[in-house]
Protein backbone atom coordinates (compact mmCIF):
# COMPACT_ATOMS: atom_id res chain seq x y z
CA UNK A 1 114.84 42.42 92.24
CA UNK A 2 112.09 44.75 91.00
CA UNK A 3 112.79 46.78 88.17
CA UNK A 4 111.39 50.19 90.42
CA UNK A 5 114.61 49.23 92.71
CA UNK A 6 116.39 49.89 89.48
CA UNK A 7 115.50 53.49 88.71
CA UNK A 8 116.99 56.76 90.91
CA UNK A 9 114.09 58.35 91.74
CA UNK A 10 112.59 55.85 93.64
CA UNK A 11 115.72 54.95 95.27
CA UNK A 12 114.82 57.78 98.61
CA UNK A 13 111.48 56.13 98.89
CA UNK A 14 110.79 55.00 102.76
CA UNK A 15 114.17 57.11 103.82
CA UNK A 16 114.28 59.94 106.28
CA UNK A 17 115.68 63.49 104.44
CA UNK A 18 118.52 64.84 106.17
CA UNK A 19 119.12 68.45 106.37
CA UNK A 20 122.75 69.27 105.49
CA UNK A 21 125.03 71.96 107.55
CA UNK A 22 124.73 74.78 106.23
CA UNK A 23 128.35 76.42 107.65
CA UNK A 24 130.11 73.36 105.50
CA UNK A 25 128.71 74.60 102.25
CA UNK A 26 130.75 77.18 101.28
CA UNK A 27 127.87 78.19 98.10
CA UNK A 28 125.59 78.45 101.08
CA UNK A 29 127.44 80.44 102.94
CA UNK A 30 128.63 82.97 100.44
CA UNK A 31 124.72 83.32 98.82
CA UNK A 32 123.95 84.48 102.26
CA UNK A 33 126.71 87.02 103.14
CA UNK A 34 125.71 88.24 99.08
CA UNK A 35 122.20 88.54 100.07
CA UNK A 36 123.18 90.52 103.93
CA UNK A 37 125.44 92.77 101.65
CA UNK A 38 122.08 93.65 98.65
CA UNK A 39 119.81 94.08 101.39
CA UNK A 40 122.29 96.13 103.96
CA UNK A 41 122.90 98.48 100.59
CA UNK A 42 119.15 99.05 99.77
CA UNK A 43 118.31 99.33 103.56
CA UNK A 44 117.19 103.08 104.41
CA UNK A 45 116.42 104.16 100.76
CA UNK A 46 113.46 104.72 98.97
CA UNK A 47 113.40 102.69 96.10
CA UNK A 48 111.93 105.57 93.93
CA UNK A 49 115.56 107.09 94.55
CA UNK A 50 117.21 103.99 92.26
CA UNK A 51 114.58 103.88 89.67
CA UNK A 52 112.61 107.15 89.58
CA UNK A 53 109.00 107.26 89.14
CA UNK A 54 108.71 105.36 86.14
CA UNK A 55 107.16 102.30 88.33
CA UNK A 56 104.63 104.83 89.70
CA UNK A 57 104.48 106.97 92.90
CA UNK A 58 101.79 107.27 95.69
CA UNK A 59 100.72 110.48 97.01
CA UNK A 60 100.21 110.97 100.49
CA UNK A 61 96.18 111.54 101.41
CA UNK A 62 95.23 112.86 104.42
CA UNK A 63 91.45 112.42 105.37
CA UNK A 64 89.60 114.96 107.71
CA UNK A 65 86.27 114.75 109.47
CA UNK A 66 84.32 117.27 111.03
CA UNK A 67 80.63 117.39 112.07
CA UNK A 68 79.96 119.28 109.10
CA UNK A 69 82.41 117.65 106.25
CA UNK A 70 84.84 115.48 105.07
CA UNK A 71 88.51 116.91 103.58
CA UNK A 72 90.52 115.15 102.03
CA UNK A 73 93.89 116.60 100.92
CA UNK A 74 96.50 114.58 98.88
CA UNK A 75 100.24 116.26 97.95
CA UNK A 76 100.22 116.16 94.54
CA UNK A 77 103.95 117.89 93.49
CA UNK A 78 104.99 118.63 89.94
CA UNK A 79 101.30 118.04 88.62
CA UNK A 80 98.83 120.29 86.93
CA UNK A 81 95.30 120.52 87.44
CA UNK A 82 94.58 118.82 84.01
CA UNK A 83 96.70 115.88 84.97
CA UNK A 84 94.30 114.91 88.14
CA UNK A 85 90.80 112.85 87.58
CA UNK A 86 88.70 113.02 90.44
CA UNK A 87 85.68 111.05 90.45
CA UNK A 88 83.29 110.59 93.40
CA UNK A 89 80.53 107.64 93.82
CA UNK A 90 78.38 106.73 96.37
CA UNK A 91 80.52 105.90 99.00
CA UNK A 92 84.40 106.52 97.65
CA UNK A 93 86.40 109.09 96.43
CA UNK A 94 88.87 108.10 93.79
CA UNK A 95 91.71 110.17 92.34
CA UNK A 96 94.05 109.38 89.81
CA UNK A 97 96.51 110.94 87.70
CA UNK A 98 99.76 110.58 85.50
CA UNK A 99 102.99 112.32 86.08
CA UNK A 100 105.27 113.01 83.06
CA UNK A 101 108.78 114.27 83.46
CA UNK A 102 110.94 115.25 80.91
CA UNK A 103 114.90 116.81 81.10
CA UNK A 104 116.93 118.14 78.24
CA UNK A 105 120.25 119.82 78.66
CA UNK A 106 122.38 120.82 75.32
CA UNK A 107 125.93 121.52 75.40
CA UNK A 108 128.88 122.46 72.56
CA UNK A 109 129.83 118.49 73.27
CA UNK A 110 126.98 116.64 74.97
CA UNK A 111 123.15 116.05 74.79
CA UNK A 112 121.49 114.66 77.57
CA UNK A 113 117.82 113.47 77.89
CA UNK A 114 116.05 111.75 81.27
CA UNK A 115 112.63 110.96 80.43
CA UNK A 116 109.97 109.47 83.96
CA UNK A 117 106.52 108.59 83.72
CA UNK A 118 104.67 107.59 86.40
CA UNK A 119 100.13 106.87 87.14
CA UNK A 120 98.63 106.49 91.15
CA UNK A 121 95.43 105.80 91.64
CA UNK A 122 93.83 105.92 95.42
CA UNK A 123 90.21 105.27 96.21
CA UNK A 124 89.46 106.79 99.34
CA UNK A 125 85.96 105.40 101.63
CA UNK A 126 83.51 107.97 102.63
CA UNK A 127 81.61 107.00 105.61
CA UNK A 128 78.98 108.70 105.25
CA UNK A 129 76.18 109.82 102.66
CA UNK A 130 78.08 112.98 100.64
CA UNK A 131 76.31 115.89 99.13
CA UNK A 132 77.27 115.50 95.76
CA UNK A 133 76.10 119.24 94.38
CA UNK A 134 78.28 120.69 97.20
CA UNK A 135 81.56 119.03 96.76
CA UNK A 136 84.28 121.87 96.13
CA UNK A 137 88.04 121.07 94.67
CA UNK A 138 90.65 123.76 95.10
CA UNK A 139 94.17 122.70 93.49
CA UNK A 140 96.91 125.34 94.57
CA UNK A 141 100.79 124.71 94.58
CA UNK A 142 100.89 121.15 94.57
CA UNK A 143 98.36 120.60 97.42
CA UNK A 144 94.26 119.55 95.58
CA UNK A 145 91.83 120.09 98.84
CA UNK A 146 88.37 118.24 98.36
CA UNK A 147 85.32 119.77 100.76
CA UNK A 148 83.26 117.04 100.84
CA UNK A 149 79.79 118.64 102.80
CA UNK A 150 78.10 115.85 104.78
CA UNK A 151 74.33 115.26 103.60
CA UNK A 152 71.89 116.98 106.17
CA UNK A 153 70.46 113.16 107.43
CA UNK A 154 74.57 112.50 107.61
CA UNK A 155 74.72 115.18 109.97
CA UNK A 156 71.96 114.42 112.30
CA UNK A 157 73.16 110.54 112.30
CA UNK A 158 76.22 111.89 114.36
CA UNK A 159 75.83 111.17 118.09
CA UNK A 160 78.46 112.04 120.94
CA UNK A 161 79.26 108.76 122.96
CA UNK A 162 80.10 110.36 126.73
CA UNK A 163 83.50 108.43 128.07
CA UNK A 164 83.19 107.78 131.77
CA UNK A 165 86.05 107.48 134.08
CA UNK A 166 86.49 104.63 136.86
């Protein structure tokens, strides 16, 4: 006898694994009805709505193209204009900004502070050549517009493709 026929862990050498029922296993079973019950609970719900915006948020960003310009809007509530970076580069837009959230409320017997920070940062492609002296920002109740004018050999680039029918 060889001492390697000796030690455990080369005793399942050369044999075939066997994949156990899981319906006998009561552990098995009951990790799975836990895990149908976590998931069935958080189903439907934002998960901002359990732990606020402390692990960041994502504004929505809409992106418009005309012959003429690019928009680009993005829904920006509870921020100033001083909390926003905008920065523009060759071929993206990127925006960024940090939301800070703070709620005190005093009574004769209680004090009660909830504190939420939260940064988003979206880079947006332009697909075209931008004319960087023209670009206008507007922020105005929560909505920042961007007017990004097209560059005039941008403009003449665009050609109408004609759909035929069959």
């Amino acid at each position: 006898m060889k001492f390697r026929d000796l030690v455990p862990w080369g005793a399942t050498k050369g044999r075939v694994p066997v994949k156990h029922d899981e319906t006998k296993d009561p552990f098995t079973a009951l990790q799975r009805e836990v895990n149908e019950v976590f998931n069935g609970f958080f189903r439907g719900f934002d998960i901002d709505t359990f732990w606020g915006s402390a692990i960041g948020f994502n504004p929505s960003v809409n992106v418009a193209e005309t012959d003429k310009e690019i928009q680009v809007t993005v829904e920006l509530p509870g921020l100033d204009e001083k909390d926003i970076d905008v920065t523009l580069t060759k071929d993206t837009l990127t925006l960024k900004g940090e939301k800070k959230t703070e709620k005190e409320d005093k009574g004769t017997n209680y004090y009660h502070m909830e504190r939420s920070y939260g940064s988003f940062a979206r880079t947006v492609a332009l697909p075209c050549a931008i004319d960087d002296t023209k670009v206008e920002a507007e922020f105005k109740k929560g909505i920042l517009t961007i007017k990004l004018p097209k560059t005039p050999e941008a403009v003449k680039d665009t050609k109408k493709v004609q759909i035929k029918t069959g």
